[in-house]
C-alpha atoms as a PDB file:
ATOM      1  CA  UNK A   1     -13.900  -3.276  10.721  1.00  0.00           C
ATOM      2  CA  UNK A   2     -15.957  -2.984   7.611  1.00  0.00           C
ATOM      3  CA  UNK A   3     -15.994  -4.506   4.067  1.00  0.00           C
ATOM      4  CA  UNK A   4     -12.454  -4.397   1.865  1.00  0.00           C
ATOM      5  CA  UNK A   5     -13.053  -1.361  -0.832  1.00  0.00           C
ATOM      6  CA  UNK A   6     -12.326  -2.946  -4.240  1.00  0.00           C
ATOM      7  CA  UNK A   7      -9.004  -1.035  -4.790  1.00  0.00           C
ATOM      8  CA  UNK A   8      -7.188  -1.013  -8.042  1.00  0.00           C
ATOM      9  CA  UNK A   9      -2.911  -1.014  -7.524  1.00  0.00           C
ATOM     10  CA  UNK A  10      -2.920   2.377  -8.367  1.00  0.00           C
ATOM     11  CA  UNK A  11      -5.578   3.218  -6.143  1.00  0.00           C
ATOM     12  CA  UNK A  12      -3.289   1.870  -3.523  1.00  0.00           C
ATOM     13  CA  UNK A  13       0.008   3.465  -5.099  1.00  0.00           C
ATOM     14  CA  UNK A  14      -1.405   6.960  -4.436  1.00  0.00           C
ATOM     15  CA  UNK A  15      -3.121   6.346  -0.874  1.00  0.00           C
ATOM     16  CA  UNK A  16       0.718   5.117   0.317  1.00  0.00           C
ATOM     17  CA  UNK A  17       2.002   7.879  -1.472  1.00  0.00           C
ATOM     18  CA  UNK A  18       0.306   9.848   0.817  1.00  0.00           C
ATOM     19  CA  UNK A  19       1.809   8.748   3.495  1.00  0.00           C
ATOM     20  CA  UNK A  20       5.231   9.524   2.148  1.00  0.00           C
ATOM     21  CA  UNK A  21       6.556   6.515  -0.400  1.00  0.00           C
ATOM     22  CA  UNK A  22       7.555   6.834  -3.544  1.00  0.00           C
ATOM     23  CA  UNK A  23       8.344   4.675  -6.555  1.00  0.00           C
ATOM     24  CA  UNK A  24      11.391   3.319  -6.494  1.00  0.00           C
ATOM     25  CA  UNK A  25      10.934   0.919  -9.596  1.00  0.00           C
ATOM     26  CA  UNK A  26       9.367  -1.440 -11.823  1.00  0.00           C
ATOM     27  CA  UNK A  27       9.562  -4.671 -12.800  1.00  0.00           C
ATOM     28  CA  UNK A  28       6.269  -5.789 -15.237  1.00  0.00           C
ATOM     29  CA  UNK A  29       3.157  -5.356 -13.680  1.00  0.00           C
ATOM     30  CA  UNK A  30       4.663  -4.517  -9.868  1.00  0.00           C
ATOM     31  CA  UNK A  31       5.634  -1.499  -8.740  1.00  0.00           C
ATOM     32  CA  UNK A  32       8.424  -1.134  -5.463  1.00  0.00           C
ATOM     33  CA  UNK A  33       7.589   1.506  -3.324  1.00  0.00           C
ATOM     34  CA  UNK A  34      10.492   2.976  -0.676  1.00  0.00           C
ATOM     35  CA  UNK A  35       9.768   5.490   1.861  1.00  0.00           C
ATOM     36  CA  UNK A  36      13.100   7.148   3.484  1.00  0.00           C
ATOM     37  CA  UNK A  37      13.222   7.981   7.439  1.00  0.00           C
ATOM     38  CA  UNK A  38      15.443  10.615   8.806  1.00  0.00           C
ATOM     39  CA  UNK A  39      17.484   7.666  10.481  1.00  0.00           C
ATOM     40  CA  UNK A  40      18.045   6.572   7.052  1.00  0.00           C
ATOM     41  CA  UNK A  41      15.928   3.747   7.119  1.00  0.00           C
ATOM     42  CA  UNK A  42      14.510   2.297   3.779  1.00  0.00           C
ATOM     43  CA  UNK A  43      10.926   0.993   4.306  1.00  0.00           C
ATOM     44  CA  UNK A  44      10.101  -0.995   0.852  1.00  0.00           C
ATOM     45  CA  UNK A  45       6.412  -2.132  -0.099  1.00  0.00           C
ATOM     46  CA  UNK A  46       5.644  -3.606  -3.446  1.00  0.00           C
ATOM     47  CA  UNK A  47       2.418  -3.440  -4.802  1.00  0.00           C
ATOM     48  CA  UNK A  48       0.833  -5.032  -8.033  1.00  0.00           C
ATOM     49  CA  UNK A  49      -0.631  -2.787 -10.553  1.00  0.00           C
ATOM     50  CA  UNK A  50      -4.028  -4.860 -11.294  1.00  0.00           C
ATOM     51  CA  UNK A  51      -7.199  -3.726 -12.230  1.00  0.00           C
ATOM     52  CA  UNK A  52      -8.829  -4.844  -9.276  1.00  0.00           C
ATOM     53  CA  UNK A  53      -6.197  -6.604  -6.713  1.00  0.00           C
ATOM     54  CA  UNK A  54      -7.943  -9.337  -5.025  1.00  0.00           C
ATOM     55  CA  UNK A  55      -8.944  -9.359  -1.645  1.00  0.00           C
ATOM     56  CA  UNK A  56      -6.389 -11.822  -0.346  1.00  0.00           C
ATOM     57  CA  UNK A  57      -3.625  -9.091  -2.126  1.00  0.00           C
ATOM     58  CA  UNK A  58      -5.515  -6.372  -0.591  1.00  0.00           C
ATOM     59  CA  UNK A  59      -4.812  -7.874   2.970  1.00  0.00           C
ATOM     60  CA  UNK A  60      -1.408  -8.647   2.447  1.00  0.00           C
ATOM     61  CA  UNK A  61      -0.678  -5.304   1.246  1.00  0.00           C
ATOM     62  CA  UNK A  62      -2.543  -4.003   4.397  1.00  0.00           C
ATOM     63  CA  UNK A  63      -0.320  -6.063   6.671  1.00  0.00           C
ATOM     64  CA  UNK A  64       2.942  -5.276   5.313  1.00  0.00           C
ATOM     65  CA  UNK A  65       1.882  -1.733   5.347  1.00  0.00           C
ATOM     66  CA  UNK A  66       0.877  -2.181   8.940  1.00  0.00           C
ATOM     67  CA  UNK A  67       4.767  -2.470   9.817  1.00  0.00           C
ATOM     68  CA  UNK A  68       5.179   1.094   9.007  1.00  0.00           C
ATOM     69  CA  UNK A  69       1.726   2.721   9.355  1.00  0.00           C
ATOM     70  CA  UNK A  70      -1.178   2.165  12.168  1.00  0.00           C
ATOM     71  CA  UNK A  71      -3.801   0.128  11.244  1.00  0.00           C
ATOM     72  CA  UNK A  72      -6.499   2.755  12.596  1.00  0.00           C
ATOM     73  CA  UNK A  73      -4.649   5.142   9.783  1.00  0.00           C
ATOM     74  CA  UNK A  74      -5.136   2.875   7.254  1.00  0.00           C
ATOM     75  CA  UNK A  75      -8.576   1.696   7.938  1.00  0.00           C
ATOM     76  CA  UNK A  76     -10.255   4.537   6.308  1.00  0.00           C
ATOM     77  CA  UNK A  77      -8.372   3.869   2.967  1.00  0.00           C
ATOM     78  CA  UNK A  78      -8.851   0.270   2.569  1.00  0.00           C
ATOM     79  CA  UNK A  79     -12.250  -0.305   4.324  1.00  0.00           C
ATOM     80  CA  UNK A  80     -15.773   1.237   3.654  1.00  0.00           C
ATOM     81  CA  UNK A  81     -17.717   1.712   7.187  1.00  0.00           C
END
């Protein structure tokens, strides 16, 4: 794997948006984000809305997103080659 882009949270907001979640709500600077399956399963990631998340943030968001999404389809968002 390469280098961690630097990622704002809304950078990351919009690339998990495209893969179907949605806000949910917000509460100060994080944002909850809830994508629906057909078997009516709720899958929830929160994500901070910093300027620049760190890159300790960056990984746990990448992990946690990892329980719902493949890691080799969310490599090309969050790493430069």
């Amino acid at each position: 794997m390469g280098k961690l882009k630097v990622l704002a949270g809304r950078d990351v907001v919009g690339i998990l948006s495209g893969f179907g979640f949605h806000m949910a709500s917000q509460k100060g600077s994080h944002i909850k984000l809830v994508r629906l399956l057909d078997s009516g399963e709720r899958q929830i990631l929160t994500i901070p809305l910093h300027n620049e998340l760190d890159r300790g943030t960056l990984k746990a968001i990448i992990r946690q997103a990892s329980r719902y999404i493949s890691e080799e389809m969310l490599k090309s968002h969050f790493y430069e080659e």
